[in-house]
C-alpha atoms as a PDB file:
ATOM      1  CA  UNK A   1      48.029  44.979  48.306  1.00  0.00           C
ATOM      2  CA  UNK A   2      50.659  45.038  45.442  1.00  0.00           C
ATOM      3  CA  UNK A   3      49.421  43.931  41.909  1.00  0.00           C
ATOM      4  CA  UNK A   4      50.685  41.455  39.724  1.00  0.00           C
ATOM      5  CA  UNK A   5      51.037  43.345  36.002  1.00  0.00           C
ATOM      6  CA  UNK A   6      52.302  41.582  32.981  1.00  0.00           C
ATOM      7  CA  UNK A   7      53.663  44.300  30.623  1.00  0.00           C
ATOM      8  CA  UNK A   8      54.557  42.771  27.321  1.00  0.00           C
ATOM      9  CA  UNK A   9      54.818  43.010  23.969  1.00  0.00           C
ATOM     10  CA  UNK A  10      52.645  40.575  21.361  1.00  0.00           C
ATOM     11  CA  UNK A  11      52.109  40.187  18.104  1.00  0.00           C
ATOM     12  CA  UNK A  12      48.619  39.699  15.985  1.00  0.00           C
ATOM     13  CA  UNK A  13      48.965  36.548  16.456  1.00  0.00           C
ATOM     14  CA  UNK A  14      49.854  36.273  20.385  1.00  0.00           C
ATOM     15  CA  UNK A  15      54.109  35.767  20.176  1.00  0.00           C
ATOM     16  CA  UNK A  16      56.051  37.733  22.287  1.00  0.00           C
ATOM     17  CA  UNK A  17      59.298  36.657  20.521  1.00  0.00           C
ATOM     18  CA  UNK A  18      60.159  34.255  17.870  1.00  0.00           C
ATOM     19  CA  UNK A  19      61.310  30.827  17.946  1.00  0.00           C
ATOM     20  CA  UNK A  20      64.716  31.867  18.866  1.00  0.00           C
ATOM     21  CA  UNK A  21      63.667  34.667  21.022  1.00  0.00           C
ATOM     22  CA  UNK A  22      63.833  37.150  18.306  1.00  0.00           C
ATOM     23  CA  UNK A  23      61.895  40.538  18.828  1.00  0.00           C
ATOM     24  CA  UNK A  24      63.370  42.712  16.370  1.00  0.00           C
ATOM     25  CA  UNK A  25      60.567  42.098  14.092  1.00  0.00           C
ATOM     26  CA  UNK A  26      58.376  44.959  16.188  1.00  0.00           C
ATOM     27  CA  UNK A  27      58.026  48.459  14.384  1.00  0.00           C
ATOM     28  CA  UNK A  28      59.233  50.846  16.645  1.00  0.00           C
ATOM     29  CA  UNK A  29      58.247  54.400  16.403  1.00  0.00           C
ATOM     30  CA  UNK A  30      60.028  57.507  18.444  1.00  0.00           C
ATOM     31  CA  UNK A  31      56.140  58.479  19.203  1.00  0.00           C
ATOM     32  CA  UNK A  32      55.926  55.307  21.155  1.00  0.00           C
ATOM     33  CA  UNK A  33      59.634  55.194  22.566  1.00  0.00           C
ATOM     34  CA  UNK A  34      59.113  58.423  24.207  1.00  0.00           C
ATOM     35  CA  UNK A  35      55.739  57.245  26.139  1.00  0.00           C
ATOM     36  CA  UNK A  36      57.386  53.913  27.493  1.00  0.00           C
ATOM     37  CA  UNK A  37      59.986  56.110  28.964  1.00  0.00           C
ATOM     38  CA  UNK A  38      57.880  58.407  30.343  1.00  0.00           C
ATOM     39  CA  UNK A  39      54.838  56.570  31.375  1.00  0.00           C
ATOM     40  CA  UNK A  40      56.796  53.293  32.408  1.00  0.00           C
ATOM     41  CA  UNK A  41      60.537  54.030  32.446  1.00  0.00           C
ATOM     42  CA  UNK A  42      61.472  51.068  34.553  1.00  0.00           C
ATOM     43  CA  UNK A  43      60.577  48.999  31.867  1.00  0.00           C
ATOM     44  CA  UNK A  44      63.854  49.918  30.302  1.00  0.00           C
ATOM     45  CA  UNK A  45      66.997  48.132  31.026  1.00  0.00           C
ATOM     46  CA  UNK A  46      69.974  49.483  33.070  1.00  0.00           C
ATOM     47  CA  UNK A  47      72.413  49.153  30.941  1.00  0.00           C
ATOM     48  CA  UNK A  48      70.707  51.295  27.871  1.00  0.00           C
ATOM     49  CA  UNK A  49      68.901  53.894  30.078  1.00  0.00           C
ATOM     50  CA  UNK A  50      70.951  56.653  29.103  1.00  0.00           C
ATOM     51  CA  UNK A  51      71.637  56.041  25.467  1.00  0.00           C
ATOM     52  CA  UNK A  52      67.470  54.911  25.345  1.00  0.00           C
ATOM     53  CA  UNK A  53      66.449  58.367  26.646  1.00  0.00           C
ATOM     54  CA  UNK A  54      66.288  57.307  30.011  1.00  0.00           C
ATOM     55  CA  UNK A  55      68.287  59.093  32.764  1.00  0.00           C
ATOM     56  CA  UNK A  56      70.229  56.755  34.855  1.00  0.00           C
ATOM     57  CA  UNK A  57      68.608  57.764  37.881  1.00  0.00           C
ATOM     58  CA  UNK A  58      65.242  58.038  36.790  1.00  0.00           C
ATOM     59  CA  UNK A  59      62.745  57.012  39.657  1.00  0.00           C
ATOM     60  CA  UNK A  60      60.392  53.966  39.448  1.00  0.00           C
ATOM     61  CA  UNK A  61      56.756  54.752  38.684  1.00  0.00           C
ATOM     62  CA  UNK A  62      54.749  51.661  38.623  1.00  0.00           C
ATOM     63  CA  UNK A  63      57.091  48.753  39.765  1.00  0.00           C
ATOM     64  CA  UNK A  64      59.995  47.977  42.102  1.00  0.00           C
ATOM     65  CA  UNK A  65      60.168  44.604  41.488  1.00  0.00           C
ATOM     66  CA  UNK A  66      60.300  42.209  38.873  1.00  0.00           C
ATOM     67  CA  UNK A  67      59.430  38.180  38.028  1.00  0.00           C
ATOM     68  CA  UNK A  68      60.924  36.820  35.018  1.00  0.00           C
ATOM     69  CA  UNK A  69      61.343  33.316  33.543  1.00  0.00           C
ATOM     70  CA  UNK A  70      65.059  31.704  32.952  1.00  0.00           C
ATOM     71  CA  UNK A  71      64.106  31.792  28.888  1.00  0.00           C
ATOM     72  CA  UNK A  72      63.731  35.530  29.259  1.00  0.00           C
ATOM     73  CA  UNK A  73      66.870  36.291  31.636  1.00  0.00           C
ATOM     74  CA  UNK A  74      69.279  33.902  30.020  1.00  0.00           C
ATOM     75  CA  UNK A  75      69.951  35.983  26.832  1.00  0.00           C
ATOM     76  CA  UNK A  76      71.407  39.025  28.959  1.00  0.00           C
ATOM     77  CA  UNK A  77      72.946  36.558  31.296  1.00  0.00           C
ATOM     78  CA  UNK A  78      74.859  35.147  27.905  1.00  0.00           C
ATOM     79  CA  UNK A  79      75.537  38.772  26.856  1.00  0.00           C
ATOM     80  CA  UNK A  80      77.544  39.232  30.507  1.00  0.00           C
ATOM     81  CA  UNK A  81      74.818  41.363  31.935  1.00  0.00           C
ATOM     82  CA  UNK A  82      73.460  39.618  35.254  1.00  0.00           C
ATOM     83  CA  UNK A  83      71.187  42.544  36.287  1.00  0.00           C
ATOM     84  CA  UNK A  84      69.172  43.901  33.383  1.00  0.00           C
ATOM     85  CA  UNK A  85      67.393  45.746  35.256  1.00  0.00           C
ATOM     86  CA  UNK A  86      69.222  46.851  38.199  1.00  0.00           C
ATOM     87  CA  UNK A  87      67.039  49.547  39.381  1.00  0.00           C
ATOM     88  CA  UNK A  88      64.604  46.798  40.727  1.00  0.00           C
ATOM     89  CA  UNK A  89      64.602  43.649  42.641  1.00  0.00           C
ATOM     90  CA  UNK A  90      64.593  40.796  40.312  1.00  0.00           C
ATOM     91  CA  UNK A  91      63.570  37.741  40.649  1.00  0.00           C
ATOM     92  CA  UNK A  92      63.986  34.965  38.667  1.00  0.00           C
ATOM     93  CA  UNK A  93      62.441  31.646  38.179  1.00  0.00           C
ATOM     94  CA  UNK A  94      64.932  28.955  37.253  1.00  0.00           C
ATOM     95  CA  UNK A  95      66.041  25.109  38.971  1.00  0.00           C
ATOM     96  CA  UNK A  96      68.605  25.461  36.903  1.00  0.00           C
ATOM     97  CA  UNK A  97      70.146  28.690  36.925  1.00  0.00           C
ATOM     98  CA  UNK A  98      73.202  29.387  39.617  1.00  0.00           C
ATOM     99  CA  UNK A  99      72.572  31.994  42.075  1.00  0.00           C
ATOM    100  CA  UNK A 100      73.966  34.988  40.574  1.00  0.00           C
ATOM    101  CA  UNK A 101      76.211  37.379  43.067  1.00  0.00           C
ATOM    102  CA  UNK A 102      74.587  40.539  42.591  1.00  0.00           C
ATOM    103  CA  UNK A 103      71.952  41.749  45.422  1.00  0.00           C
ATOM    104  CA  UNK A 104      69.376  43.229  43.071  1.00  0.00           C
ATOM    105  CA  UNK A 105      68.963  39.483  41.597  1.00  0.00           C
ATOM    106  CA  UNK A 106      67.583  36.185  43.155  1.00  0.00           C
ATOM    107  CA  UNK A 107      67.539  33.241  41.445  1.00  0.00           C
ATOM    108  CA  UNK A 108      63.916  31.297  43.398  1.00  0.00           C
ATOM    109  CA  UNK A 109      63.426  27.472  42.503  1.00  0.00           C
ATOM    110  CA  UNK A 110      60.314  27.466  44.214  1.00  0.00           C
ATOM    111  CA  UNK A 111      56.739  27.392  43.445  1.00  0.00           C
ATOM    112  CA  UNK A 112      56.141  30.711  41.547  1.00  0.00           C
ATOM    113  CA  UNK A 113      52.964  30.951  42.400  1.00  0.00           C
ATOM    114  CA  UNK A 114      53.864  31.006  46.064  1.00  0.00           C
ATOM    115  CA  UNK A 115      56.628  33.982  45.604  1.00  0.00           C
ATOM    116  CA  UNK A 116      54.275  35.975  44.155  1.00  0.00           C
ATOM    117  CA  UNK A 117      51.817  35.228  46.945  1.00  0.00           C
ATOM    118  CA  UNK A 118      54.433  36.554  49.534  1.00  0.00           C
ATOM    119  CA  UNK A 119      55.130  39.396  47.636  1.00  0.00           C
ATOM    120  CA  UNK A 120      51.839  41.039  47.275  1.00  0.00           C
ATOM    121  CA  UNK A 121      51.915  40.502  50.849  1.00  0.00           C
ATOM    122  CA  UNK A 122      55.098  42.936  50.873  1.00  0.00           C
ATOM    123  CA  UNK A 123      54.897  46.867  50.756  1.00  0.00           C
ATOM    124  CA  UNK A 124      56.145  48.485  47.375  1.00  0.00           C
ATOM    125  CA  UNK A 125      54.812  49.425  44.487  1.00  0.00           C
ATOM    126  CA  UNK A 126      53.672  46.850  42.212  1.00  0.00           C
ATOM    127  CA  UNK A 127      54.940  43.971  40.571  1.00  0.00           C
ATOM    128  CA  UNK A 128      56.100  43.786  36.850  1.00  0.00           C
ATOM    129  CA  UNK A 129      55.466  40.247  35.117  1.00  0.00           C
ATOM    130  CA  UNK A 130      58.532  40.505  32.780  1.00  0.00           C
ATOM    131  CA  UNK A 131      58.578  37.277  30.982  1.00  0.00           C
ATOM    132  CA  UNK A 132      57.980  34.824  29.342  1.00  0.00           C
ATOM    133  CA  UNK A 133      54.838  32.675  28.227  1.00  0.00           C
ATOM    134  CA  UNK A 134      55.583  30.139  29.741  1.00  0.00           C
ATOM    135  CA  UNK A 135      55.840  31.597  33.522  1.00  0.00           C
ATOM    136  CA  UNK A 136      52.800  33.618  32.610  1.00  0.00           C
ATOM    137  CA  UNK A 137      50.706  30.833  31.970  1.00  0.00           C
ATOM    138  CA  UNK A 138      52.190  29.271  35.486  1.00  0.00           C
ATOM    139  CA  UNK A 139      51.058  32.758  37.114  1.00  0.00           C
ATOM    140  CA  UNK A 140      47.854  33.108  35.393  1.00  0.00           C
ATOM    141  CA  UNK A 141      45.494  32.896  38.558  1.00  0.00           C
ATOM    142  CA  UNK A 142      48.020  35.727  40.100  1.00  0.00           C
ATOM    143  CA  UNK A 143      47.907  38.140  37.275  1.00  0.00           C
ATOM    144  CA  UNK A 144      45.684  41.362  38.472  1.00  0.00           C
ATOM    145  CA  UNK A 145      46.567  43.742  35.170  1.00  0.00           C
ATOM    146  CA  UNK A 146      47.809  42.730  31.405  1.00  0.00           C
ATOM    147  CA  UNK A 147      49.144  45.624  29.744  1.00  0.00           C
ATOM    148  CA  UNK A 148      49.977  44.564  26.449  1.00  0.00           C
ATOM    149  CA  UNK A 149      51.512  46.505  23.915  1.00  0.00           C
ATOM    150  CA  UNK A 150      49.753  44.871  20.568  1.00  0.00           C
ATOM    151  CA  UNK A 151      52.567  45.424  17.267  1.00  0.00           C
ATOM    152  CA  UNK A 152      50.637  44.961  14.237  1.00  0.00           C
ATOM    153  CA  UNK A 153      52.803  42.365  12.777  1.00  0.00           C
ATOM    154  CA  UNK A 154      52.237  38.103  12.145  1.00  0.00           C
ATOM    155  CA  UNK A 155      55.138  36.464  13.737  1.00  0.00           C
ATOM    156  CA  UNK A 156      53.740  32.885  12.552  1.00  0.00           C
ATOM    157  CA  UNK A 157      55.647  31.050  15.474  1.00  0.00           C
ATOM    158  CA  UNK A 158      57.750  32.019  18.872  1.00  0.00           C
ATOM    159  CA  UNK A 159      56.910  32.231  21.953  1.00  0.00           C
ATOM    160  CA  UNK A 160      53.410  32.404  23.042  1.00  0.00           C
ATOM    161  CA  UNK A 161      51.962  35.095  25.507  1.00  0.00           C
ATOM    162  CA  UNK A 162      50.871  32.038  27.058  1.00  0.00           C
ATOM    163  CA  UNK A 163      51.086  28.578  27.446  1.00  0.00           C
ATOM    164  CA  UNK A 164      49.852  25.718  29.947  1.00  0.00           C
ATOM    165  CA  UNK A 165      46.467  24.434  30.668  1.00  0.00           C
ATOM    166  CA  UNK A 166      43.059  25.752  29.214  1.00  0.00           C
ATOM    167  CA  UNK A 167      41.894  28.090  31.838  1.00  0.00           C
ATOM    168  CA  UNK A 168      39.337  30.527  30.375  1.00  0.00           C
ATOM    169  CA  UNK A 169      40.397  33.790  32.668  1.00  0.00           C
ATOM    170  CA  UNK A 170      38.733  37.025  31.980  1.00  0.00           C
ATOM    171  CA  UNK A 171      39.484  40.524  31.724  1.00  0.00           C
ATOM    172  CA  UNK A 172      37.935  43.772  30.833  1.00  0.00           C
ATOM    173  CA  UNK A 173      39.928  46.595  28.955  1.00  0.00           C
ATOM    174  CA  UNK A 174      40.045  49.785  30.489  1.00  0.00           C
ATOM    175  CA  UNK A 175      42.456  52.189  28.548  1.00  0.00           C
ATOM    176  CA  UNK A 176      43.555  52.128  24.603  1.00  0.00           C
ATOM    177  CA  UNK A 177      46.154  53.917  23.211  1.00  0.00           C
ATOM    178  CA  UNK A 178      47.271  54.281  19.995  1.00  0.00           C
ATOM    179  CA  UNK A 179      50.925  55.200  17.975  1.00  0.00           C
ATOM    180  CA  UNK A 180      52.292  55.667  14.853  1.00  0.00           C
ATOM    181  CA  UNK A 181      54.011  52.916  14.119  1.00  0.00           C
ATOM    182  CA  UNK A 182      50.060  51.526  14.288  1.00  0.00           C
ATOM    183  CA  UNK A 183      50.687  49.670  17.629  1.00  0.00           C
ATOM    184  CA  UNK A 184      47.976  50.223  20.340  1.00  0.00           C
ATOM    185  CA  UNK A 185      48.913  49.493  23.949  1.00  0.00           C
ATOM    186  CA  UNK A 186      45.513  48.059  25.645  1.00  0.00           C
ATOM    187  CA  UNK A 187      45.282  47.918  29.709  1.00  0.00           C
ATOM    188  CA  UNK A 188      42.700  44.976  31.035  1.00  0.00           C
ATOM    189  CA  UNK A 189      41.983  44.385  34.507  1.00  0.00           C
ATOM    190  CA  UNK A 190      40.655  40.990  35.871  1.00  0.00           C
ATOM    191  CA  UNK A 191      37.194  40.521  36.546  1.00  0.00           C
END
């Protein structure tokens, strides 16, 4: 059965943007730049694959599919781009949102919980948790994997890696790894 992975990136203090969705407060580091696109080069959108040392082409490693929130889409959407990532299925959680005319992208105003449910049913490779807090919190029971890639910076506000009820979930970290720019990506799987 496909898993449901959240790959994100957080603060110290558990933002994974500011309050206006900012996330150009990260250090980046070309140490770190190189292992996202080699390890998980999906992860990088479409339309800067090339100039982001991505080829074009490059094949999917860990997911094929993707479930992001409207908060998380929107900005791309704004910036004419209605596929960010075009290289996987995308689905996105929205009742507000219009369906977008581009296969790779379906706009669900259903129970997310559910979706997710059918597709772990599906064959593929696994499933990528894009964004944002709030969907994650909605998806929390779902969520087999967190990789989260852990900038050591204080945001002070933004958007939480979570939000919703208290729901004490636990995981157990099984990889570490650590960059330059002082960042550490940590893997946890649920117990």
């Amino acid at each position: 059965m496909r898993k449901l992975v959240y790959y994100m990136a957080a603060s110290l203090d558990g933002y994974i943007a500011g309050p206006q969705g900012e996330y150009d407060f990260y250090p980046t580091s070309e140490d770190m730049m190189a292992w996202i696109n080699e390890r998980y080069p999906e992860s990088v959108p479409t339309h800067i694959r090339g100039q982001g040392g991505v080829p074009l082409d490059a094949a999917n490693k860990k997911w094929d599919t993707l479930v992001m929130g409207r908060g998380t889409y929107e900005p791309g959407l704004a910036a004419g781009i209605d596929s960010p990532y075009n290289h996987l299925k995308q689905y996105i959680i929205s009742r507000t949102l219009a369906p977008v005319d581009n296969p790779q992208v379906e706009i669900v105003d259903t129970d997310p919980v559910e979706l997710v449910q059918e597709l772990k049913r599906q064959e593929g490779l696994d499933i990528w948790l894009c964004g944002g807090g709030n969907l994650a919190g909605q998806l929390l029971g779902e969520i087999d994997q967190l990789i989260i890639k852990s900038y050591p910076v204080i945001a002070g506000a933004g958007v939480p890696v979570f939000t919703g009820n208290f729901q004490p979930t636990q995981f157990t970290v099984t990889a570490r790894e650590a960059f330059s720019n002082g960042a550490q990506v940590s893997w946890f799987d649920r117990v």
